[in-house]
C-alpha atoms as a PDB file:
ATOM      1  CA  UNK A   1      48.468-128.998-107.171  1.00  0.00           C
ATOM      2  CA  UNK A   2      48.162-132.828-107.352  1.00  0.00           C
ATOM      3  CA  UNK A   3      45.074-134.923-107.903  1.00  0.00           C
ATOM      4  CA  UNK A   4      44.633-135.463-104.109  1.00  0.00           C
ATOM      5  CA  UNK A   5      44.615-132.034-103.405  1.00  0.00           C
ATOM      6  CA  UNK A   6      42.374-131.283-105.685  1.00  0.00           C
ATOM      7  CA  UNK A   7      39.975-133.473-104.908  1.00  0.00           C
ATOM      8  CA  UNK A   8      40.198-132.649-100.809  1.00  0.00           C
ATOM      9  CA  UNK A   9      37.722-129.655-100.597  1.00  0.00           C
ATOM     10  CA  UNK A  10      34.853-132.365-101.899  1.00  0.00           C
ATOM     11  CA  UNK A  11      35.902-135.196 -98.979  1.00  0.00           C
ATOM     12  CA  UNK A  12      34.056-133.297 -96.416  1.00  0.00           C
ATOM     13  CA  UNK A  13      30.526-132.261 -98.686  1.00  0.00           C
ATOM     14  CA  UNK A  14      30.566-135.908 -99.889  1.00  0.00           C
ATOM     15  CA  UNK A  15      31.275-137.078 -96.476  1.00  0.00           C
ATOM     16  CA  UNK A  16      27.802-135.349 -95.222  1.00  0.00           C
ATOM     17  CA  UNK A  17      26.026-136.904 -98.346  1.00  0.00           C
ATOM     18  CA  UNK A  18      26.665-140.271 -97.241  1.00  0.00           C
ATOM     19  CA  UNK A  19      25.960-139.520 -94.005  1.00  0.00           C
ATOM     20  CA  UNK A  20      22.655-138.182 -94.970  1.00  0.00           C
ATOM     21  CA  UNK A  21      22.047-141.266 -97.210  1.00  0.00           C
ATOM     22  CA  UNK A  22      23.483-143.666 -94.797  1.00  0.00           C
ATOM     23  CA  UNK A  23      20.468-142.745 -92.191  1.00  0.00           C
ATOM     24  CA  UNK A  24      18.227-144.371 -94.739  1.00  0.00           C
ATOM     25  CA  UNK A  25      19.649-147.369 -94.049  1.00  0.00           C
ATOM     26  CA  UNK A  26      19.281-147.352 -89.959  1.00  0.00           C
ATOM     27  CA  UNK A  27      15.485-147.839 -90.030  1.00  0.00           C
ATOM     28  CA  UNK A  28      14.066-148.251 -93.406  1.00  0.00           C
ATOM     29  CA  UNK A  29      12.255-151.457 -94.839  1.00  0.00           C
ATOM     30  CA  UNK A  30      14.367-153.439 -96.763  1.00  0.00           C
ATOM     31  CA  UNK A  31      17.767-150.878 -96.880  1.00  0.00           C
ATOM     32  CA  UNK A  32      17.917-151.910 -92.936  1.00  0.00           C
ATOM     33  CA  UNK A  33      17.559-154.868 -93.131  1.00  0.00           C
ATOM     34  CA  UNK A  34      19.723-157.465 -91.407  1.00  0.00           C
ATOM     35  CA  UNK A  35      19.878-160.174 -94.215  1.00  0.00           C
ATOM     36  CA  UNK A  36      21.679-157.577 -96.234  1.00  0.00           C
ATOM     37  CA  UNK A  37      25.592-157.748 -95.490  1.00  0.00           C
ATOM     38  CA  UNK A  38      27.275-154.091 -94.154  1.00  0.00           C
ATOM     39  CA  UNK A  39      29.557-154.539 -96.795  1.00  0.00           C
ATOM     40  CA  UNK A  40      26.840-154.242 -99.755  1.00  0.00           C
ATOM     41  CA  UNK A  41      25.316-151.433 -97.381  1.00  0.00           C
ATOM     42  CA  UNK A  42      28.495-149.277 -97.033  1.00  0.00           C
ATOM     43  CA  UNK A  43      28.720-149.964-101.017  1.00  0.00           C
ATOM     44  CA  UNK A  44      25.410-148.837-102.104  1.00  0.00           C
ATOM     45  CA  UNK A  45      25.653-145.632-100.089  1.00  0.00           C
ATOM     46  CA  UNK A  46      28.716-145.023-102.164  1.00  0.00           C
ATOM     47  CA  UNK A  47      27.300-145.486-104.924  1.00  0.00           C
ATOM     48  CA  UNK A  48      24.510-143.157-104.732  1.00  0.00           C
ATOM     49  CA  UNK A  49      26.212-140.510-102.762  1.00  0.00           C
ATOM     50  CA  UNK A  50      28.792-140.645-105.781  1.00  0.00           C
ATOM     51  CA  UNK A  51      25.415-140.087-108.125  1.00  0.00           C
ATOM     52  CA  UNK A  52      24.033-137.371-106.028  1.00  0.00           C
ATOM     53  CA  UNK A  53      26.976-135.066-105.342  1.00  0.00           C
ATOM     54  CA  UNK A  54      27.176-133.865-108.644  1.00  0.00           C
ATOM     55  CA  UNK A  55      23.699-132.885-108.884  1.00  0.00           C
ATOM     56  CA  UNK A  56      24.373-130.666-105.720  1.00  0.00           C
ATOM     57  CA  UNK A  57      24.670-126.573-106.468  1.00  0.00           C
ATOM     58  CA  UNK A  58      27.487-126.163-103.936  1.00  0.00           C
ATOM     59  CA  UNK A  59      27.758-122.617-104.476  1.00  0.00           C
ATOM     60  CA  UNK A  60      24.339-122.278-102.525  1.00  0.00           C
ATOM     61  CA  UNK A  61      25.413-124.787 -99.707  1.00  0.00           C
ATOM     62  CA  UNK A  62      27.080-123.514 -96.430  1.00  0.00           C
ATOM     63  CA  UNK A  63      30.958-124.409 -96.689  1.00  0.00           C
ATOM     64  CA  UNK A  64      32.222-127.434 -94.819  1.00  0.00           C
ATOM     65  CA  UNK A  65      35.665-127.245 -93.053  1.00  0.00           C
ATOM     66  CA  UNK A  66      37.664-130.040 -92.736  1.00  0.00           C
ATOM     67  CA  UNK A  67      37.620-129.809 -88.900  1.00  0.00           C
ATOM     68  CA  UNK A  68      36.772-132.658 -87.393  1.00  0.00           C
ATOM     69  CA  UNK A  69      34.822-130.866 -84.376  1.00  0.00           C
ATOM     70  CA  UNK A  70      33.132-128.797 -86.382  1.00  0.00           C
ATOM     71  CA  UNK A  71      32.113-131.869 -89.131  1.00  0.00           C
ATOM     72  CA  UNK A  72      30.902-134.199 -86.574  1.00  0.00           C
ATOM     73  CA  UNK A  73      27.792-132.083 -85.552  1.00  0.00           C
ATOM     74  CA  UNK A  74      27.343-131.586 -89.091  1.00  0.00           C
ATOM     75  CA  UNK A  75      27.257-135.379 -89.486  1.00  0.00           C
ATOM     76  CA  UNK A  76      25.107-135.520 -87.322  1.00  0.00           C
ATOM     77  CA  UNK A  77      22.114-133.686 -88.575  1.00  0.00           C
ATOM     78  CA  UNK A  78      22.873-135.548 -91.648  1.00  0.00           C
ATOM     79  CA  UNK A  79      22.077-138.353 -90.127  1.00  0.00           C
ATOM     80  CA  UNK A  80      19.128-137.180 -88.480  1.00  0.00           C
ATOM     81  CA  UNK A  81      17.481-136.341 -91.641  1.00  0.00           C
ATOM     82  CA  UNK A  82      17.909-139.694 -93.481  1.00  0.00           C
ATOM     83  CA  UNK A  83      16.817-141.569 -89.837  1.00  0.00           C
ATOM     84  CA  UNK A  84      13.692-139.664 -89.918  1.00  0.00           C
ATOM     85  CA  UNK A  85      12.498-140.205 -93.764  1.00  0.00           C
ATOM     86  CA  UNK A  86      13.359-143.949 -92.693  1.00  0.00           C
ATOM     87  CA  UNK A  87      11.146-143.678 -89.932  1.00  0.00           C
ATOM     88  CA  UNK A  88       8.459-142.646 -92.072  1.00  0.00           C
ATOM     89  CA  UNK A  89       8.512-146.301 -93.271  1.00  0.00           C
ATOM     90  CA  UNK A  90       9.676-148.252 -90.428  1.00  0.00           C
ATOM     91  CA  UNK A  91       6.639-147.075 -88.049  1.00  0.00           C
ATOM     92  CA  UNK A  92       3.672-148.222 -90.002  1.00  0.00           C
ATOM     93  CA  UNK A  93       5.549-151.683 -90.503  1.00  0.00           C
ATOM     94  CA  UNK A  94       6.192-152.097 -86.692  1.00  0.00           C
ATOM     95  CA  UNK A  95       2.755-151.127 -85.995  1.00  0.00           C
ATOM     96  CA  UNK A  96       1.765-154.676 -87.886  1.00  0.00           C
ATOM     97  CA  UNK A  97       4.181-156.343 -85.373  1.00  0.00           C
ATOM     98  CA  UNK A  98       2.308-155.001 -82.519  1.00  0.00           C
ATOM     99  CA  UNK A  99      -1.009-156.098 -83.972  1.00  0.00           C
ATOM    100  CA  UNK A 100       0.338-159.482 -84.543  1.00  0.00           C
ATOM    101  CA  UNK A 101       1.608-159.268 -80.896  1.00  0.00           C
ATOM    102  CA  UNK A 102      -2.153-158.754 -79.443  1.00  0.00           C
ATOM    103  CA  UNK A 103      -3.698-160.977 -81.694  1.00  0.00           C
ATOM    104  CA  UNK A 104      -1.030-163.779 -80.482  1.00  0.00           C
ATOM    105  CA  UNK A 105      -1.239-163.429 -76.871  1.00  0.00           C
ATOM    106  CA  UNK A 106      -5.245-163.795 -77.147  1.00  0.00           C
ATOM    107  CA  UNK A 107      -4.926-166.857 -78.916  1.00  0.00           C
ATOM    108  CA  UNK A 108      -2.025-168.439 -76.906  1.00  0.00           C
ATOM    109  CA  UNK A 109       0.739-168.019 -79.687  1.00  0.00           C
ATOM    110  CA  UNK A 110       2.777-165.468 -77.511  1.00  0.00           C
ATOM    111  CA  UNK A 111       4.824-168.802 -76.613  1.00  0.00           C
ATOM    112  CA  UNK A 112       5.639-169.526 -79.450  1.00  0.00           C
ATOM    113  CA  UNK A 113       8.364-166.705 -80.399  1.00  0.00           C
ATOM    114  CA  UNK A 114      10.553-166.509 -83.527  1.00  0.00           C
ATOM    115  CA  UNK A 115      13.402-163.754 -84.586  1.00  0.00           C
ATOM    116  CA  UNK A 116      12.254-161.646 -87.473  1.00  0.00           C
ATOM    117  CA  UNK A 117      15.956-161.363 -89.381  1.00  0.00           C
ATOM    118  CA  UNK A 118      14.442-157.836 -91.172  1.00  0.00           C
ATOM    119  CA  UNK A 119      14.377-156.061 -88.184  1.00  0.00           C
ATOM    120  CA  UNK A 120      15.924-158.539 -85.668  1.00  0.00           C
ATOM    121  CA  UNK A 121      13.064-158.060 -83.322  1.00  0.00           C
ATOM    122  CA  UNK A 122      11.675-161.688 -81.308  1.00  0.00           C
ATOM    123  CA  UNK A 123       7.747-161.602 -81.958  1.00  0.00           C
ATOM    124  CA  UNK A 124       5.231-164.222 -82.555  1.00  0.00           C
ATOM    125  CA  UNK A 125       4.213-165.629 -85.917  1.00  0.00           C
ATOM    126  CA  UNK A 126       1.333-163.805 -86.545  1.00  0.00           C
ATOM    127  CA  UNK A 127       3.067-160.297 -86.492  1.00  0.00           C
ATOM    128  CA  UNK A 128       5.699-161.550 -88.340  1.00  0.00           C
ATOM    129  CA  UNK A 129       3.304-162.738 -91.240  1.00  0.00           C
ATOM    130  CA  UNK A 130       1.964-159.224 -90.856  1.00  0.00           C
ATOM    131  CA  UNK A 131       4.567-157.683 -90.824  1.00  0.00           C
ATOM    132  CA  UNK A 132       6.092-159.121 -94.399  1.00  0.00           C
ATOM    133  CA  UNK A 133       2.645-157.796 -95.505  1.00  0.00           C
ATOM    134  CA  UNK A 134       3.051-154.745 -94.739  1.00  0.00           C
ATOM    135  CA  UNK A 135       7.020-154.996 -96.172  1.00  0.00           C
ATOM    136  CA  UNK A 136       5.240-155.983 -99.737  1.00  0.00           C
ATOM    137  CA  UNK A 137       2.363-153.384 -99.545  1.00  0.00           C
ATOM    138  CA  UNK A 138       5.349-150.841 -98.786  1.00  0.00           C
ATOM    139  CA  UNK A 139       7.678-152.494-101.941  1.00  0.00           C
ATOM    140  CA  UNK A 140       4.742-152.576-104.085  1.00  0.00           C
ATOM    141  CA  UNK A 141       3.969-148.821-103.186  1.00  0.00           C
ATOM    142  CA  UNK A 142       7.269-148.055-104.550  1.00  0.00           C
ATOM    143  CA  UNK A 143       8.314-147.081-101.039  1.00  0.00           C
ATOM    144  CA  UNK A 144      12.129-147.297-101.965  1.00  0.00           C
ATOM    145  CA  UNK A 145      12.058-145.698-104.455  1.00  0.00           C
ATOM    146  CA  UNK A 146       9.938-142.570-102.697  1.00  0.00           C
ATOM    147  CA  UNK A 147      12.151-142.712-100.317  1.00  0.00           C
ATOM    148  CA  UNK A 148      14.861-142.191-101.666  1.00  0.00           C
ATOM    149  CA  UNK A 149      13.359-139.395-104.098  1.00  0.00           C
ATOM    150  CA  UNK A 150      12.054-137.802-100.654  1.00  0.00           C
ATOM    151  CA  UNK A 151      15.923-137.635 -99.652  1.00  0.00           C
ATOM    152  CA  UNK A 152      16.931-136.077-102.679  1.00  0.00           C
ATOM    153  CA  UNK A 153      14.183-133.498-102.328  1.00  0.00           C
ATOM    154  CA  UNK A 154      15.793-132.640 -98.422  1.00  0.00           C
ATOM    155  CA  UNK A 155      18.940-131.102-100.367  1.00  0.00           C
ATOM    156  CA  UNK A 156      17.075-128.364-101.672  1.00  0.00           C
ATOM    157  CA  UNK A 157      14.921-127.790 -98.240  1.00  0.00           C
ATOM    158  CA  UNK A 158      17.806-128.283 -96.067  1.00  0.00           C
ATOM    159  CA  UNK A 159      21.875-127.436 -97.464  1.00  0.00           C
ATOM    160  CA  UNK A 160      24.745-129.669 -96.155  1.00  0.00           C
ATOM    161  CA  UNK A 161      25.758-128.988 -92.577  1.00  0.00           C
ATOM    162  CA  UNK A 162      22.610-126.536 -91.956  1.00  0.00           C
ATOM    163  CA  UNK A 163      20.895-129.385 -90.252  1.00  0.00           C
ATOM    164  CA  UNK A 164      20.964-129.925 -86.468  1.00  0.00           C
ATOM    165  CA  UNK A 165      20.026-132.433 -83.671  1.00  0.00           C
ATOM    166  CA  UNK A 166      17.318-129.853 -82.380  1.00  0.00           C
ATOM    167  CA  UNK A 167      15.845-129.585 -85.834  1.00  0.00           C
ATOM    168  CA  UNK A 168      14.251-133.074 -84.996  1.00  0.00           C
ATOM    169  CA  UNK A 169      10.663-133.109 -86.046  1.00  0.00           C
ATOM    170  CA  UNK A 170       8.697-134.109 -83.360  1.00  0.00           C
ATOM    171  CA  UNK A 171       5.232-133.056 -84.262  1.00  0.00           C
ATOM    172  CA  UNK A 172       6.431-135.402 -87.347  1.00  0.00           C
ATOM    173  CA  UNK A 173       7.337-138.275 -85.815  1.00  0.00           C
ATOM    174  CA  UNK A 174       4.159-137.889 -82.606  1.00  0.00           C
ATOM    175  CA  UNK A 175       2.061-138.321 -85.465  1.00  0.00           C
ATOM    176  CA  UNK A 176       3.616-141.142 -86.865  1.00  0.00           C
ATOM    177  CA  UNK A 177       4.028-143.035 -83.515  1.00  0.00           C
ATOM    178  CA  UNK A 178      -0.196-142.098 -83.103  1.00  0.00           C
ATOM    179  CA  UNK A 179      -1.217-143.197 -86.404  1.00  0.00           C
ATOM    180  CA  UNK A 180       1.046-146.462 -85.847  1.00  0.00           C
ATOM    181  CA  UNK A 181      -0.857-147.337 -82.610  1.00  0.00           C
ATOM    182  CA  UNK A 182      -4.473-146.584 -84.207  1.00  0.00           C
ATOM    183  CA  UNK A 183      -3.328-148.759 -87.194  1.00  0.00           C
ATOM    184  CA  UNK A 184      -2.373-151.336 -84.529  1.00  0.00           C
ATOM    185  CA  UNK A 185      -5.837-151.623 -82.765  1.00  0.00           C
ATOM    186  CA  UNK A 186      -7.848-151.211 -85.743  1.00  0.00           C
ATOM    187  CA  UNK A 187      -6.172-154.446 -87.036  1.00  0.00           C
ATOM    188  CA  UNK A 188      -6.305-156.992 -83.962  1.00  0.00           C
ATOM    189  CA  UNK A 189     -10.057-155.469 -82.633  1.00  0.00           C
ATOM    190  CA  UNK A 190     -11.684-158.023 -84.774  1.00  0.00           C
ATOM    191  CA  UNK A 191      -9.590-161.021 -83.532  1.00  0.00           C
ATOM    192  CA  UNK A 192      -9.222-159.925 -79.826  1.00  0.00           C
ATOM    193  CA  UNK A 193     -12.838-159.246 -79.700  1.00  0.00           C
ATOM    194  CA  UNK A 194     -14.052-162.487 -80.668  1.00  0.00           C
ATOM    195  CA  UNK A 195     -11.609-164.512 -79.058  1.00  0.00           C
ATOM    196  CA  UNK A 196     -12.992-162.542 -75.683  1.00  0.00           C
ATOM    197  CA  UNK A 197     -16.573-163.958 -76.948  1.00  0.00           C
ATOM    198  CA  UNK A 198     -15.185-166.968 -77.001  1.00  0.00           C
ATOM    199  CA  UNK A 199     -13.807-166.896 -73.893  1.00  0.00           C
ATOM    200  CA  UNK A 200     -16.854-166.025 -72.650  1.00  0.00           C
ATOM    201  CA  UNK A 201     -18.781-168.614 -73.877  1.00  0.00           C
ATOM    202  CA  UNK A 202     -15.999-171.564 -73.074  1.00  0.00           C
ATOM    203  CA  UNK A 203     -16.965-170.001 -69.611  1.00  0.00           C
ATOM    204  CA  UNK A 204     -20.690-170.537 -69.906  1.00  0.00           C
ATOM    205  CA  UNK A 205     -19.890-174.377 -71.127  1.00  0.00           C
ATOM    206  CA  UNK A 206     -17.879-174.606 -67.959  1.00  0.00           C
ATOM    207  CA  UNK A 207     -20.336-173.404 -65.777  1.00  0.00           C
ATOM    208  CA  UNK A 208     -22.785-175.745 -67.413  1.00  0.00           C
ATOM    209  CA  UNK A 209     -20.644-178.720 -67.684  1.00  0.00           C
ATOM    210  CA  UNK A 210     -18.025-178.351 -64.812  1.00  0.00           C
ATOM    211  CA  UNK A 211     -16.629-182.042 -65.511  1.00  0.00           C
ATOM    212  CA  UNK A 212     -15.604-181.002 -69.390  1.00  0.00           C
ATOM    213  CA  UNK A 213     -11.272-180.742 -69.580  1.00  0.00           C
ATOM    214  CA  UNK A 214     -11.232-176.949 -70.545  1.00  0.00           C
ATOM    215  CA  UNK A 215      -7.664-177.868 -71.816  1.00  0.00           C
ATOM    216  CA  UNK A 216      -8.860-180.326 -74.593  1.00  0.00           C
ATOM    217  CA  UNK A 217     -10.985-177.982 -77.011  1.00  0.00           C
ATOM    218  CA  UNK A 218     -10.662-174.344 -75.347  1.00  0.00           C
ATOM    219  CA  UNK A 219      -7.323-173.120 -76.652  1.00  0.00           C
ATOM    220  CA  UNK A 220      -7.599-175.301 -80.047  1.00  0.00           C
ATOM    221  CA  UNK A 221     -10.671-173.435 -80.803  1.00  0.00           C
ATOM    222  CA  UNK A 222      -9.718-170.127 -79.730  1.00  0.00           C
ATOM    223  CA  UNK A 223      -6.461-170.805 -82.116  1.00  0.00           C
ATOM    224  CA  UNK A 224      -9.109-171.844 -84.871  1.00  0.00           C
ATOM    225  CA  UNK A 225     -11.616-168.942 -84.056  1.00  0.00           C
ATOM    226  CA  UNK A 226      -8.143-166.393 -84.502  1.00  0.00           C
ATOM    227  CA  UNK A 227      -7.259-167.512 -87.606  1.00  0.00           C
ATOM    228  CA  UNK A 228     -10.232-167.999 -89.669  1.00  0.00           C
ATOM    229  CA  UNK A 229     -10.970-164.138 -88.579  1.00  0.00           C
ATOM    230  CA  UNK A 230      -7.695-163.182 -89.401  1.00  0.00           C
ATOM    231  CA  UNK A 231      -8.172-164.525 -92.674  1.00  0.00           C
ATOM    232  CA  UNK A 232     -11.793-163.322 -93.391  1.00  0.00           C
ATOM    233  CA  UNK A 233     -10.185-159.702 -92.702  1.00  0.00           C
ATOM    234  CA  UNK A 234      -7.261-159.995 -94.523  1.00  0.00           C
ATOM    235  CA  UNK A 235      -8.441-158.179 -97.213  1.00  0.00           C
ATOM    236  CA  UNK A 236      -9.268-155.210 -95.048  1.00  0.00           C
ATOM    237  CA  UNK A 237      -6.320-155.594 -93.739  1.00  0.00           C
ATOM    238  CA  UNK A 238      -4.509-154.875 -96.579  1.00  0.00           C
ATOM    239  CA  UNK A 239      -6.679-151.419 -97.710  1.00  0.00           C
ATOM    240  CA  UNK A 240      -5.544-150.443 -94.275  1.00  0.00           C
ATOM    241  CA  UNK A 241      -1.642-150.712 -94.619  1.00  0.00           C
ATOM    242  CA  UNK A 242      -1.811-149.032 -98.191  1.00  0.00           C
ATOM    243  CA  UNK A 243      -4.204-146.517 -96.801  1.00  0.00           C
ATOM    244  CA  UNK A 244      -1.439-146.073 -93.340  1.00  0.00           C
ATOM    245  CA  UNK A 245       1.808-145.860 -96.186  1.00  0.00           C
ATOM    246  CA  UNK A 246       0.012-143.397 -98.193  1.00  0.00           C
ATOM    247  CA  UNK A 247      -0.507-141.201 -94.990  1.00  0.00           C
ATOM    248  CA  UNK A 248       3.167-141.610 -93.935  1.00  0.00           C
ATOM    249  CA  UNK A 249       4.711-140.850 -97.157  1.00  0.00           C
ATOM    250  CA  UNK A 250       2.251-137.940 -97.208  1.00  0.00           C
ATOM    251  CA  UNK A 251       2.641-136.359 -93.916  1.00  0.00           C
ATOM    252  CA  UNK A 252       6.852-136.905 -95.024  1.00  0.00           C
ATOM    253  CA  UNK A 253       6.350-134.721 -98.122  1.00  0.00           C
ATOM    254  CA  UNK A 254       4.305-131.995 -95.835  1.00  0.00           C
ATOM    255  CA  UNK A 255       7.297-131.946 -93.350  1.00  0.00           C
ATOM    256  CA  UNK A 256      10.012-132.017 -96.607  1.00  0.00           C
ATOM    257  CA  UNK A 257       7.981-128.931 -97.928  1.00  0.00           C
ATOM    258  CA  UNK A 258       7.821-127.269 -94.418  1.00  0.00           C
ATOM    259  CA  UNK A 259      11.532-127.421 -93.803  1.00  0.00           C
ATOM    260  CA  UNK A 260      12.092-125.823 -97.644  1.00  0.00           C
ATOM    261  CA  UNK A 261       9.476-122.713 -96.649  1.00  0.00           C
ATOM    262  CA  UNK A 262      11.530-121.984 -93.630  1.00  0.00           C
ATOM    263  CA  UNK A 263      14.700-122.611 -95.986  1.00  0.00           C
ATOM    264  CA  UNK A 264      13.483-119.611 -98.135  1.00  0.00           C
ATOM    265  CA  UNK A 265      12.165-117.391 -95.205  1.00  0.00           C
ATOM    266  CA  UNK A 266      15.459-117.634 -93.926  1.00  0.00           C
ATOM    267  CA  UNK A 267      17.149-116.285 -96.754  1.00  0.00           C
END
């Protein structure tokens, strides 16, 4: 037997690994993003998929053929599972884009559109401020590094090629998507509420003083009005994307846990 053959019954198991560690790198903050090259990508998923394999009990894991019918299902309930921890990250960081997206079309920034390179997603400036916030609050939280943890922990719940496209955990990701969009209002109320009492009382002047150029001081103020608020808040602002990370990395572990109960009950 020759080195090559010898080494062909692992292609396939280390083939799902990286599969299963590439789906980190679909949606996560930072692993997805754009500014990194695919090269350095496809290399670092080598490199830990090399570092993981070993520390796999294969004996316990459901054998995987070399046919290529068979594999690609497999593959794909890899991939499912590392999409879905990279979810877990990616949601409460686009929910900051979406507040910066109300805040900006109250105060009249919505023209002004830029590319954010992380995610390659066109939004205004304010929710792409907030969202490198929330990026930080998420690197500062360790969030790689959990992340990646939480995949290593999905071995043990869920064995190589037992993973399918119906195992997708909706409940999971509903209450991701929910929490997202609460996280959303509850951080552009403050601004889009008092830009609308502004509004309001730019109408009053108007009605007053129907001869006074609503274009000279009515959308420099509201800009002026949106910011300073934004800035008075920012502090809450912050509690409340550590406070959304710690409930997404939380409600990750719960569903992690869940899928290793039903791993046992199955046995």
């Amino acid at each position: 037997m020759t080195g090559f053959d010898a080494l062909l019954p692992h292609l396939p198991p280390l083939l799902l690994v990286m599969t299963r560690l590439g789906g980190l790198f679909v949606f996560t903050p930072v692993l997805a993003s754009g500014i990194i090259p695919m090269k350095a990508k496809a290399l670092l998923v080598l490199t830990f998929s090399l570092a993981i394999y070993p520390t796999l009990d294969l004996h316990s894991q459901v054998p995987v053929p070399l046919d290529v019918m068979t594999l690609a299902p497999m593959m794909a309930g890899e991939l499912l599972i590392g999409t879905v921890i990279g979810l877990a990250a990616f949601i409460p960081a686009a929910s900051l884009q979406l507040a910066g997206l109300f805040m900006g079309q109250q105060m009249g920034l919505s023209i002004a559109s830029v590319l954010n390179p992380a995610v390659e997603l066109e939004g205004n400036s304010i929710g792409q401020i907030l969202f490198y916030l929330g990026v930080a609050t998420y690197t500062l939280l360790g969030g790689v590094d959990l992340l990646y943890f939480a995949l290593l922990q999905t071995f043990d719940a869920v064995h190589l090629g037992e993973a399918t496209l119906t195992d997708a955990p909706l409940d999971f990701l509903t209450a991701l998507v929910m929490s997202g969009f609460v996280l959303a209002t509850r951080i552009a109320l403050p601004v889009v509420t008092i830009i609308f009492l502004e509004s309001l009382a730019v109408g009053l002047i108007m009605k007053t003083v129907p001869s006074l150029n609503i274009m000279s001081f009515g959308f420099p103020i509201r800009i002026i009005v949106g910011l300073f608020v934004l800035l008075v808040s920012i502090v809450l602002i912050s509690e409340a994307i550590t406070g959304e990370f710690t409930d997404a990395f939380d409600l990750l572990g719960q569903w992690i846990e869940g899928m290793r109960i039903e791993q046992v009950e199955g046995r």
